[in-house]
C-alpha atoms as a PDB file:
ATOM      1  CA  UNK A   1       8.695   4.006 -12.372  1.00  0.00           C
ATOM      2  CA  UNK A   2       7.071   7.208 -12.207  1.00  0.00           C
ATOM      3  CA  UNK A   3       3.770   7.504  -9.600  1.00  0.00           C
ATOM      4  CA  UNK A   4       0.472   7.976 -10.436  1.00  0.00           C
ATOM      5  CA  UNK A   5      -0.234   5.258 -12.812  1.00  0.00           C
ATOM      6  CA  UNK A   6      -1.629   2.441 -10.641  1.00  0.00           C
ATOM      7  CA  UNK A   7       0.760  -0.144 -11.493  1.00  0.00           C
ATOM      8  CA  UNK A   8       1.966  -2.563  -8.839  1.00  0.00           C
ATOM      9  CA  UNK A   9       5.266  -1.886  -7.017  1.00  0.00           C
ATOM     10  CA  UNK A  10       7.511  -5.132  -7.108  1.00  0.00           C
ATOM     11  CA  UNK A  11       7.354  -5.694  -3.528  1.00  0.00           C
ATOM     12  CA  UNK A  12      10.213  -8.417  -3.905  1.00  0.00           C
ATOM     13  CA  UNK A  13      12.525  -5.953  -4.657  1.00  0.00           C
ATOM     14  CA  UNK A  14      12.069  -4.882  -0.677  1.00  0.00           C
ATOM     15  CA  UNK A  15      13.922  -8.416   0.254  1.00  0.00           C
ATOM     16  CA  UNK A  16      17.290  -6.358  -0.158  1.00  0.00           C
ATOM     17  CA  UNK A  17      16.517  -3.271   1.538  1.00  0.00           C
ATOM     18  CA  UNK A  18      18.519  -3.218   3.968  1.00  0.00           C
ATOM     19  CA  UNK A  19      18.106   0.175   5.847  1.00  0.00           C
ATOM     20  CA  UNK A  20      16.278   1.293   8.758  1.00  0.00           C
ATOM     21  CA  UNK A  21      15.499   4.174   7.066  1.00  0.00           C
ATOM     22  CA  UNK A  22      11.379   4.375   7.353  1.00  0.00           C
ATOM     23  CA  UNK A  23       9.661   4.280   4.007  1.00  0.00           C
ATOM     24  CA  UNK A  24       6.035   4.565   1.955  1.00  0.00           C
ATOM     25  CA  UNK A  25       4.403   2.018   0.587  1.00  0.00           C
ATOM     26  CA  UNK A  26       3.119   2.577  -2.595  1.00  0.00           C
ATOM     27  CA  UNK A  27       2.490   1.619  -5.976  1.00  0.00           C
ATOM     28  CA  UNK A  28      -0.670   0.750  -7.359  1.00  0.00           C
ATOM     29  CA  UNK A  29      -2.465  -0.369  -4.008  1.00  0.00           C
ATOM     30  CA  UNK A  30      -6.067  -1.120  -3.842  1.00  0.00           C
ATOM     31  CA  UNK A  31      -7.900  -3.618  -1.608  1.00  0.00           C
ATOM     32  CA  UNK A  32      -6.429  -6.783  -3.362  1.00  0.00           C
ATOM     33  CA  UNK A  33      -2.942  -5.553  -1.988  1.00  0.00           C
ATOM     34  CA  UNK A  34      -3.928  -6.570   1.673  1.00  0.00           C
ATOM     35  CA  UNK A  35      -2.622  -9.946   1.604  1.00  0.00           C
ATOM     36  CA  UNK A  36       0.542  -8.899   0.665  1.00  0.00           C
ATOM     37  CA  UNK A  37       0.522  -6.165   2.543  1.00  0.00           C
ATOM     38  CA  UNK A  38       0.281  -8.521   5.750  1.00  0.00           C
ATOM     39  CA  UNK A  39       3.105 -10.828   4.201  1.00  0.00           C
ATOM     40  CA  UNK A  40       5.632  -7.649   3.865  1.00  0.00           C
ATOM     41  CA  UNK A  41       4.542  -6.221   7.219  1.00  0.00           C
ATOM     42  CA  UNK A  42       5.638  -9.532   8.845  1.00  0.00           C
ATOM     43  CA  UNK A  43       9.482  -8.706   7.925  1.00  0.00           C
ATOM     44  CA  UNK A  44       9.624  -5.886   9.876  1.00  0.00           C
ATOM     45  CA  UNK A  45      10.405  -3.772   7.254  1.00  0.00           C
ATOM     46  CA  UNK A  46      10.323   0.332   8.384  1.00  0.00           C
ATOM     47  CA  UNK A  47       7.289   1.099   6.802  1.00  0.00           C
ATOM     48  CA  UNK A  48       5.883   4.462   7.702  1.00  0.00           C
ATOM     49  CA  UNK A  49       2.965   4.541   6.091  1.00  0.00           C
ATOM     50  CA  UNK A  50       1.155   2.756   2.975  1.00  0.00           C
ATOM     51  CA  UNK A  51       0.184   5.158   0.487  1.00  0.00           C
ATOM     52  CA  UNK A  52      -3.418   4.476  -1.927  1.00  0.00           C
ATOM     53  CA  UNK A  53      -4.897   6.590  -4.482  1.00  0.00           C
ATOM     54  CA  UNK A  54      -6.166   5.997  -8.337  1.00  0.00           C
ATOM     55  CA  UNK A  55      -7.169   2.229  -7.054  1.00  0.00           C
ATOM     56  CA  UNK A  56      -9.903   4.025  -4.738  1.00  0.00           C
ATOM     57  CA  UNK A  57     -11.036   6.597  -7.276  1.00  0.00           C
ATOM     58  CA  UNK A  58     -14.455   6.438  -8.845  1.00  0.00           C
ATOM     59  CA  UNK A  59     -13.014   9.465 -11.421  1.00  0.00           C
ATOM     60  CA  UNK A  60     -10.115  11.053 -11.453  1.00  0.00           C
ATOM     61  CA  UNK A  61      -9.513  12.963  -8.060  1.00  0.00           C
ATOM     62  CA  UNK A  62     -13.044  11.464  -6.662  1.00  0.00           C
ATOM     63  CA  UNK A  63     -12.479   8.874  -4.250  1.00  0.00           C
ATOM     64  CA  UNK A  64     -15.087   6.388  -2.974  1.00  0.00           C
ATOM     65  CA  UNK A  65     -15.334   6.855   0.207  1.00  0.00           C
ATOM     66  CA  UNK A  66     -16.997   3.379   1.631  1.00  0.00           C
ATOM     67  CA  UNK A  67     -13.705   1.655  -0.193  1.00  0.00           C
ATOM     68  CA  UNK A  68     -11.687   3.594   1.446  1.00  0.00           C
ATOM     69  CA  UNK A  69     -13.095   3.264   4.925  1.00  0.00           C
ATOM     70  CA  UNK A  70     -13.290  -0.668   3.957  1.00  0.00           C
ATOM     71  CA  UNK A  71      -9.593  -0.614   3.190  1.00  0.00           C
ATOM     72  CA  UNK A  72      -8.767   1.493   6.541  1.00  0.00           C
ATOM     73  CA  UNK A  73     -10.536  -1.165   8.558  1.00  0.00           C
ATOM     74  CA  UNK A  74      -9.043  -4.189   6.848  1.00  0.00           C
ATOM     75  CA  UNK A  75      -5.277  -2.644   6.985  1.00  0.00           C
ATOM     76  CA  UNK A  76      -6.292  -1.754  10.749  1.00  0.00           C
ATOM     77  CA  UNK A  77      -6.305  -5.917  11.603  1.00  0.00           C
ATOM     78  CA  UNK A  78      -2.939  -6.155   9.397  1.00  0.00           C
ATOM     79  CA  UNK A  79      -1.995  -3.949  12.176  1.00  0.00           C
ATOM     80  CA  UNK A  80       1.575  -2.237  10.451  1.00  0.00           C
END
């Protein structure tokens, strides 16, 4: 699916990667994504790094910056 369009990855589809080859996670991530976010991070999976964007915009390119800092502290305790 092309990026950029804030629609959910399919994390499921990540049950049959089988690679140690790191990774970014991405796809339509905002704050209601940190659940699962702890869930995937709990496989051991090689994430590298977790990847937000339109979810944290207040306009296009404009991000809000107390979501953000919310969401950094939050995925901080998930601890990937």
């Amino acid at each position: 699916m092309p990026g950029g369009n804030g629609t959910t990855f399919d994390w499921s589809i990540l049950k049959k990667y089988n690679s140690k080859k790191p990774f970014f996670l991405s796809g339509g991530i905002g704050m209601n994504e940190l659940k699962a976010i702890e869930e995937i991070s709990k496989t051991k999976l090689p994430i590298y790094a977790v990847d937000v964007n339109s979810k944290f915009e207040i306009e296009p390119g404009l991000k809000n910056k107390n979501l953000l800092s919310n969401f950094k502290r939050k995925f901080e305790i998930v601890n990937i």
